[in-house]
N, C-alpha and C. Protein backbone atom coordinates (compact mmCIF):
# COMPACT_ATOMS: atom_id res chain seq x y z
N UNK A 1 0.82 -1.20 0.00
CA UNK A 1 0.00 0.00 0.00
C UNK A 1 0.87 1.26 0.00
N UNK A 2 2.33 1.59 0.87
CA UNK A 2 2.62 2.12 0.82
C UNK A 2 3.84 2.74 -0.74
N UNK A 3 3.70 1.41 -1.31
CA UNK A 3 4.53 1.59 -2.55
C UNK A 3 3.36 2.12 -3.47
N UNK A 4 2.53 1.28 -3.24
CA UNK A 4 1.95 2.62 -4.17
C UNK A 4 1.20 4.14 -4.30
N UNK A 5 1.04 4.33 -3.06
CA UNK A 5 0.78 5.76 -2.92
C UNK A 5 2.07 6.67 -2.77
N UNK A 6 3.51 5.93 -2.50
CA UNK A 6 4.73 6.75 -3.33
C UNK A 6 4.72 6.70 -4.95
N UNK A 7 4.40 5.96 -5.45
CA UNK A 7 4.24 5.69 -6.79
C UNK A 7 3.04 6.64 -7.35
N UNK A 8 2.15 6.96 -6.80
CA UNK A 8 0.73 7.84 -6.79
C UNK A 8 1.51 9.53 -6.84
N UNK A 9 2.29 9.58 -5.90
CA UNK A 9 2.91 10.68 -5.33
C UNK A 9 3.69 11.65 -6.33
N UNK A 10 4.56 10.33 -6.91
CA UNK A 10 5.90 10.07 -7.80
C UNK A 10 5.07 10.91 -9.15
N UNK A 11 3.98 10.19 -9.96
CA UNK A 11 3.28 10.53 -10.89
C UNK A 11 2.62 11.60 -10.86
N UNK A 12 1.95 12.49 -10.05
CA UNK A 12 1.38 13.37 -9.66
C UNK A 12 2.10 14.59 -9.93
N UNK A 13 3.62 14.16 -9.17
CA UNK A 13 4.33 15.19 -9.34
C UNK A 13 5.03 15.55 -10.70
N UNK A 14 4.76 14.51 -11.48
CA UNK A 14 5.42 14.56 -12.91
C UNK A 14 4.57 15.32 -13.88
N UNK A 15 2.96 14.89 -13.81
CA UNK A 15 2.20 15.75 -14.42
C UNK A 15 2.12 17.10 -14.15
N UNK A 16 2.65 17.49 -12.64
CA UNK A 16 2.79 18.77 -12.07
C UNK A 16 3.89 19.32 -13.03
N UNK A 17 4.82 18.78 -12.81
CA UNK A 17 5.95 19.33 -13.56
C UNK A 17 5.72 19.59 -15.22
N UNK A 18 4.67 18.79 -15.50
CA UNK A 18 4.93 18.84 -17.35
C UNK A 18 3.86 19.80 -17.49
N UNK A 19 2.68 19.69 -16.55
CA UNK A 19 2.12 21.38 -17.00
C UNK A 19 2.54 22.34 -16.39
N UNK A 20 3.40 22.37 -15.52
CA UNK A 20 4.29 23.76 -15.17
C UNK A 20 5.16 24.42 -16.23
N UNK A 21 5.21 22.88 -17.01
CA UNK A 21 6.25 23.49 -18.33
C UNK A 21 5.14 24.08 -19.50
N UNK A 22 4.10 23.61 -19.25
CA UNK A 22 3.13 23.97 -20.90
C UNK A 22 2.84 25.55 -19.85
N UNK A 23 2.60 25.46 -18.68
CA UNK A 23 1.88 27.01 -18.33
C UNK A 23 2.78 27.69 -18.70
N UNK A 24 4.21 27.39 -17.91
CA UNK A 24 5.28 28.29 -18.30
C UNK A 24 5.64 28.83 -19.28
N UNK A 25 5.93 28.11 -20.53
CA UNK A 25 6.16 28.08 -21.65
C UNK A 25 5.24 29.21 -22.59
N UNK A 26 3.80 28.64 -22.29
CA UNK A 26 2.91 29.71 -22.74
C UNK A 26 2.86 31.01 -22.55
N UNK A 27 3.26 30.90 -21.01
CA UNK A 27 3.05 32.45 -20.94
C UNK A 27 4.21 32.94 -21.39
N UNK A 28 5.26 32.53 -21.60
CA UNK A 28 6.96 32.84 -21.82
C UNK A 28 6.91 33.39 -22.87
N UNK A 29 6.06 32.56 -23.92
CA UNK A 29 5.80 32.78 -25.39
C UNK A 29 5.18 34.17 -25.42
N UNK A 30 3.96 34.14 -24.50
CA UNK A 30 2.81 35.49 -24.73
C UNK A 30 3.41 36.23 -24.38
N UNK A 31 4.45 36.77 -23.93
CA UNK A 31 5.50 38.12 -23.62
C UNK A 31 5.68 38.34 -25.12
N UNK A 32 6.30 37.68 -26.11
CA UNK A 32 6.04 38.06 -27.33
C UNK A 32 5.54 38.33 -28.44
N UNK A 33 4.47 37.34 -28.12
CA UNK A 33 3.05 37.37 -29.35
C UNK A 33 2.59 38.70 -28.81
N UNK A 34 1.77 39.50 -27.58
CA UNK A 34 1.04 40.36 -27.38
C UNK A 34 1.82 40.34 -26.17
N UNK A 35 2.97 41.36 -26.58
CA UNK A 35 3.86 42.71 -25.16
C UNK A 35 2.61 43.12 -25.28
N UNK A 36 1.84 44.28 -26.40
CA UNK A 36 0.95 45.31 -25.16
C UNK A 36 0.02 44.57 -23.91
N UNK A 37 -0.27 43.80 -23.52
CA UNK A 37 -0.45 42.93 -22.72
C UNK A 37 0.19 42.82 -21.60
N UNK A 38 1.34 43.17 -21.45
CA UNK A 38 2.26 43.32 -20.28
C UNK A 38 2.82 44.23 -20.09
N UNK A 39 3.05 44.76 -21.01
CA UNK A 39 3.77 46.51 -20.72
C UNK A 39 3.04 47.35 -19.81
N UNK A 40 1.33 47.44 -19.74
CA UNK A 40 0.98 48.20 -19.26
C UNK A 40 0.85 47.67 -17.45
N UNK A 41 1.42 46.52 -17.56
CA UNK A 41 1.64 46.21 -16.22
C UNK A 41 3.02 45.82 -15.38
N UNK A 42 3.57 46.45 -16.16
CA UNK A 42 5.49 46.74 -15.78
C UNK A 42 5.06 48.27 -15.05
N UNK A 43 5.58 48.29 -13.68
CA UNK A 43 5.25 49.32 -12.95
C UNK A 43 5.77 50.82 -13.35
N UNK A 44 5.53 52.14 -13.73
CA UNK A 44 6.32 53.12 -14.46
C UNK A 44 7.54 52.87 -13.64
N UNK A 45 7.90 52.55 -12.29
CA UNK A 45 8.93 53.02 -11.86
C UNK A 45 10.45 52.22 -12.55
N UNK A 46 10.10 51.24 -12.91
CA UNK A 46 10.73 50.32 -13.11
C UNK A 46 10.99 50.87 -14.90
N UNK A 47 12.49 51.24 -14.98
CA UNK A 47 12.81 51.32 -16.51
C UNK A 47 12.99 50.56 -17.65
N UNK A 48 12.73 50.90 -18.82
CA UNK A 48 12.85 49.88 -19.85
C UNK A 48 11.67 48.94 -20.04
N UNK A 49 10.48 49.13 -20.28
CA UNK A 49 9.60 47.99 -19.81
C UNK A 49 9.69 46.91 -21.16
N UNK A 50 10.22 47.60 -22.46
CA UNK A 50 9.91 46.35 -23.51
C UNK A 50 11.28 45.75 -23.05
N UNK A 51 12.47 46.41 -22.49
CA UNK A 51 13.72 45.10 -21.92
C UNK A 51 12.72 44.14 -21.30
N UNK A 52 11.86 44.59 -19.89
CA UNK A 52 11.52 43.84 -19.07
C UNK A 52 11.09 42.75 -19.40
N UNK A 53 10.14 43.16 -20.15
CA UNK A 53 9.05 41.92 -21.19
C UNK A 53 9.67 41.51 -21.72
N UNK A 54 10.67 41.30 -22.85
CA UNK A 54 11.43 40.34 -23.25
C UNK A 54 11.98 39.38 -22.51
N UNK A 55 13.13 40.07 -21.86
CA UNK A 55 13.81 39.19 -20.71
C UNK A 55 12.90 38.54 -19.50
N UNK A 56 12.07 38.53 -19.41
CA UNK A 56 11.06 37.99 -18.23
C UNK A 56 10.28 37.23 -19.09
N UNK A 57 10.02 37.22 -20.46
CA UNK A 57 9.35 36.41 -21.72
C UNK A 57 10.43 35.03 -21.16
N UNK A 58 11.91 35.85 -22.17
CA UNK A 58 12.53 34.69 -22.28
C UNK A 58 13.22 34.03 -21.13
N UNK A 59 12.92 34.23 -20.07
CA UNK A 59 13.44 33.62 -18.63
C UNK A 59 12.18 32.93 -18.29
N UNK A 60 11.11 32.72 -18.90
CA UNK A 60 9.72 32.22 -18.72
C UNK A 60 10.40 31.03 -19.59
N UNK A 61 10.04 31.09 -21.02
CA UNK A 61 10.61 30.10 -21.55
C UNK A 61 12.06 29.33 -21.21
N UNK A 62 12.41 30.04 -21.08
CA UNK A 62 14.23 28.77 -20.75
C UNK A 62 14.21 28.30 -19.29
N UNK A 63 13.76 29.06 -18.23
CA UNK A 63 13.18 28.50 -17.34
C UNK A 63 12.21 27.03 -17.27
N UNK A 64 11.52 27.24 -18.29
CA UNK A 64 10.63 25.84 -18.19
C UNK A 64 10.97 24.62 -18.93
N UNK A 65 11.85 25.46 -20.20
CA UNK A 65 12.59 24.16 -20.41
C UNK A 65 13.31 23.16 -19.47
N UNK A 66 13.91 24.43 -18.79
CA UNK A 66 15.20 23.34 -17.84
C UNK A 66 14.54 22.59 -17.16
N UNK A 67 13.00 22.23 -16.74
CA UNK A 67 12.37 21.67 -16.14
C UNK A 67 12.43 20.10 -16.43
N UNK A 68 12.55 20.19 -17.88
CA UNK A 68 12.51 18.57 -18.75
C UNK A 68 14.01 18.03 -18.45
N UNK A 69 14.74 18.99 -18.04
CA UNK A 69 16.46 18.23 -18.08
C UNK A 69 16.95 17.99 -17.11
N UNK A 70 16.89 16.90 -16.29
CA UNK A 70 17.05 16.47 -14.91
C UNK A 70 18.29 17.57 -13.97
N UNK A 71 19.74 17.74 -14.96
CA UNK A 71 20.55 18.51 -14.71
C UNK A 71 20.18 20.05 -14.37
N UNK A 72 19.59 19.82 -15.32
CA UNK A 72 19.11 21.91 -14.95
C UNK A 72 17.85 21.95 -14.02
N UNK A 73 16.71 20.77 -13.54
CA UNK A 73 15.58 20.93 -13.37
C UNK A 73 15.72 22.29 -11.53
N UNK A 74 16.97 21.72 -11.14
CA UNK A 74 16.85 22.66 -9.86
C UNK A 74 16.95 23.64 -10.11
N UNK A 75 18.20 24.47 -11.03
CA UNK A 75 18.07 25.61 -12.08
C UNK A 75 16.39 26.21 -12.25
N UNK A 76 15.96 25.92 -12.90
CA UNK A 76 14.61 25.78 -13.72
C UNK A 76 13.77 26.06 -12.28
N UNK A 77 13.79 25.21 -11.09
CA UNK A 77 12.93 25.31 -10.11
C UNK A 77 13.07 26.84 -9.16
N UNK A 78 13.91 27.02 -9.04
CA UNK A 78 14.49 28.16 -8.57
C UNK A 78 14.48 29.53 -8.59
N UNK A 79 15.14 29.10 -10.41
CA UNK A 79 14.81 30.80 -11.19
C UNK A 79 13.42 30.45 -11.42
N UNK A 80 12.36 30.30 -11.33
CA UNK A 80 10.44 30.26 -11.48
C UNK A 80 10.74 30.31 -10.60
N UNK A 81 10.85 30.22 -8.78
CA UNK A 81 10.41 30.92 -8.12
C UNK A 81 11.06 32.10 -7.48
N UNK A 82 12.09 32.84 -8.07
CA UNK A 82 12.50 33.97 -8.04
C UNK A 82 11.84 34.74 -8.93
N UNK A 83 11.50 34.29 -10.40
CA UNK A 83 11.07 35.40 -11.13
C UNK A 83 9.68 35.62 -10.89
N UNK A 84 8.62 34.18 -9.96
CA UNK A 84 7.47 35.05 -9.62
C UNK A 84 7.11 35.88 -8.22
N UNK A 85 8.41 35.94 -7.42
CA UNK A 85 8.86 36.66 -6.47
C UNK A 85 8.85 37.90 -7.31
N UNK A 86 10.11 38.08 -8.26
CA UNK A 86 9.96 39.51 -8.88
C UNK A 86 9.00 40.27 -9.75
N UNK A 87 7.82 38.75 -9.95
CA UNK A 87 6.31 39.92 -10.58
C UNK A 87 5.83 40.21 -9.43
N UNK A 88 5.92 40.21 -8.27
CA UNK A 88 4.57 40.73 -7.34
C UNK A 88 4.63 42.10 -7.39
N UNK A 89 5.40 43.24 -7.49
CA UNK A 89 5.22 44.11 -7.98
C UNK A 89 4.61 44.67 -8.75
N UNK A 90 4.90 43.98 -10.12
CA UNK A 90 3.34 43.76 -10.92
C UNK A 90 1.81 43.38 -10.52
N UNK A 91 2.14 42.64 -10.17
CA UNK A 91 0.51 42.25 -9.28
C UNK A 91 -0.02 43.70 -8.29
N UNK A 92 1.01 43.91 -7.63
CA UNK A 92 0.41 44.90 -6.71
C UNK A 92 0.36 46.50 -7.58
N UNK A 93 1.05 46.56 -8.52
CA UNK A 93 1.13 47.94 -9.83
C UNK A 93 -0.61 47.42 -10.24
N UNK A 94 -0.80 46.46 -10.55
CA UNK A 94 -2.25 46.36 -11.20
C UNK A 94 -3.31 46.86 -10.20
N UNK A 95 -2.73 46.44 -8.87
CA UNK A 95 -4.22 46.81 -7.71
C UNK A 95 -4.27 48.15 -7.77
N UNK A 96 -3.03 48.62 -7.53
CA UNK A 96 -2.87 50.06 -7.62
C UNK A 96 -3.29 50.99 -8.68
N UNK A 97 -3.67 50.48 -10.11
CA UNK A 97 -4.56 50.88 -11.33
C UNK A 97 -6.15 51.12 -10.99
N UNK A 98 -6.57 50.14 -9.90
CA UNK A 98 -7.69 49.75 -10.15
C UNK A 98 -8.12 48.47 -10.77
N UNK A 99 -7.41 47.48 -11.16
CA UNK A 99 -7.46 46.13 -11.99
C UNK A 99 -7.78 46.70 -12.89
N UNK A 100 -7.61 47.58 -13.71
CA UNK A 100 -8.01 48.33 -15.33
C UNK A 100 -6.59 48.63 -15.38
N UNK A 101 -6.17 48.33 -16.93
CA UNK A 101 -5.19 49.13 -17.91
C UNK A 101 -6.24 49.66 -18.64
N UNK A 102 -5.51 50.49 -19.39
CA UNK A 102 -6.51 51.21 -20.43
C UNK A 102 -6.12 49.96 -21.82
N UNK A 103 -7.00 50.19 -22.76
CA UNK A 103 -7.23 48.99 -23.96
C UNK A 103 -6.54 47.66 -23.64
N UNK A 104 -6.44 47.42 -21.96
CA UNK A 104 -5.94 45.64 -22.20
C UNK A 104 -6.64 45.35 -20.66
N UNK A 105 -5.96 44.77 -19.79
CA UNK A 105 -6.77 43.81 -18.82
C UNK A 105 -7.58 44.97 -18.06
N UNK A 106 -8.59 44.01 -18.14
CA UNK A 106 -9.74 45.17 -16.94
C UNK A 106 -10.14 43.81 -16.21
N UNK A 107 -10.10 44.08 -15.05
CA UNK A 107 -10.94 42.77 -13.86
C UNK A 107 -11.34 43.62 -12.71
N UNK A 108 -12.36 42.97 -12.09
CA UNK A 108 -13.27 43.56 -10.59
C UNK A 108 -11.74 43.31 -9.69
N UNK A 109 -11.65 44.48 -9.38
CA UNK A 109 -10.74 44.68 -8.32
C UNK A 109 -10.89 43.15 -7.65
N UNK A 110 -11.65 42.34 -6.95
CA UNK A 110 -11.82 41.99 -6.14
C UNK A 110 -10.55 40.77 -6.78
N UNK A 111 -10.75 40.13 -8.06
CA UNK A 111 -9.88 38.98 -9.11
C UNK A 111 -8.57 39.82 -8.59
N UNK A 112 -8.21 41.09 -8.59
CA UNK A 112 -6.97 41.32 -8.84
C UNK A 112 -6.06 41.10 -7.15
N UNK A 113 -7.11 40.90 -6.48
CA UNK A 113 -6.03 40.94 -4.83
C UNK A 113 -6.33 39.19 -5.17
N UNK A 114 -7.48 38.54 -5.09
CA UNK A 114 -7.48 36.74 -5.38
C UNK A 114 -6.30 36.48 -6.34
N UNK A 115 -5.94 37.33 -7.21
CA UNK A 115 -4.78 36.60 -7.98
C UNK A 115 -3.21 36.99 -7.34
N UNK A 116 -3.40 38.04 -6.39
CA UNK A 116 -2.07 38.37 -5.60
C UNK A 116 -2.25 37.29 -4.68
N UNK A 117 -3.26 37.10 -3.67
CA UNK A 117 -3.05 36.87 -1.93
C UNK A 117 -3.29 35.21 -2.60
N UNK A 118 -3.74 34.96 -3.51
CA UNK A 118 -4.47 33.47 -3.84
C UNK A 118 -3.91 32.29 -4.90
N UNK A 119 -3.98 32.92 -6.10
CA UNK A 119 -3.38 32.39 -6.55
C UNK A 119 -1.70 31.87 -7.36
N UNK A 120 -1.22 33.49 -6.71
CA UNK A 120 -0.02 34.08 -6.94
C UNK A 120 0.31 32.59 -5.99
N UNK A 121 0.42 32.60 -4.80
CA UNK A 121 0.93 31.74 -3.60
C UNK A 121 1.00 30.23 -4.10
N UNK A 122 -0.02 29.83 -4.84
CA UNK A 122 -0.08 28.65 -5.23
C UNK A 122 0.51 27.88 -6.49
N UNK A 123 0.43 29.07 -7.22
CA UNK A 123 1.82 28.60 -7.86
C UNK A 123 2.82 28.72 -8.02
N UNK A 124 3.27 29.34 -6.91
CA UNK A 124 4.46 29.43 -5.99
C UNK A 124 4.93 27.69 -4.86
N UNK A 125 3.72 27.34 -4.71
CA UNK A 125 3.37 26.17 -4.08
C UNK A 125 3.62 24.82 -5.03
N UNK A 126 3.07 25.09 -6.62
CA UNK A 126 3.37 24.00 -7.18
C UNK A 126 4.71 24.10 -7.77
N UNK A 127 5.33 25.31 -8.31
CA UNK A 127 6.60 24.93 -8.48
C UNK A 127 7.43 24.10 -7.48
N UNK A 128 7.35 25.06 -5.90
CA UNK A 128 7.83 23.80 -5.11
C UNK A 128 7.73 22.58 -4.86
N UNK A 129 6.62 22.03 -5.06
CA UNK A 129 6.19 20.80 -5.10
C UNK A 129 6.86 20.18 -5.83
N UNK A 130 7.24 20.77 -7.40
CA UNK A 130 7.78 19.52 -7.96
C UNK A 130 8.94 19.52 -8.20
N UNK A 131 10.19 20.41 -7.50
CA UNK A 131 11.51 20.00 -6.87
C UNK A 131 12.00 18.64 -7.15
N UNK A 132 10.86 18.25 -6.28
CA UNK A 132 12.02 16.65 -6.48
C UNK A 132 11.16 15.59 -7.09
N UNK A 133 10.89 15.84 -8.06
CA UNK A 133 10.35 15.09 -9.39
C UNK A 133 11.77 14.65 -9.97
């Protein structure tokens, strides 16, 4: 019984890991298909925002690769949860809008603190989780 609910455990965490790589990936990608999408939520204070968006694009993507390569996967685990350490700024630049940009995301204030206090944390939670996949 107990081999297989490590075995339950084992698998769980693998599917964790392979859609951490499709979420990741996606959004890594959408830094470049549609920047205006993110630019308007790079905080003014913070300079350079199309650097930002690129380099936070492509640290999205190479980040999630390293996820698939056993060698880099701690790499990979690490920098994702440093770089969504360094959006909360963003998150909290959006509350501070009002959850409105002008011509891109508009949400009820109320989505924009649930996606800081709520769901920000949790996938902060599943990257850790799958460490030791």
């Amino acid at each position: 019984m107990a081999t297989l609910n490590v075995m339950r455990t084992k698998r769980l965490r693998e599917f964790l890991r392979y859609a951490l790589v499709l979420f990741m990936l996606f959004a890594g990608l959408n830094h470049f298909i549609h920047p205006q999408f993110y630019l308007p939520l790079i905080p003014d204070y913070f300079p350079f925002p199309q650097i930002i968006n690129v380099v936070s694009g492509a640290l999205e993507v190479i980040l999630s690769l390293f996820l698939l390569n056993k060698t880099l996967k701690r790499v990979g685990v690490y920098g994702i949860l440093l770089l969504l350490v360094v959006f909360i700024p963003s998150h909290v630049h959006f509350i501070q809008l009002g959850a409105c940009v002008e011509d891109g995301l508009c949400t009820p204030l109320w989505v924009a603190w649930v996606r800081l206090l709520v769901i920000h944390p949790i996938v902060l939670l599943w990257v850790w989780a799958i460490r030791k996949t």
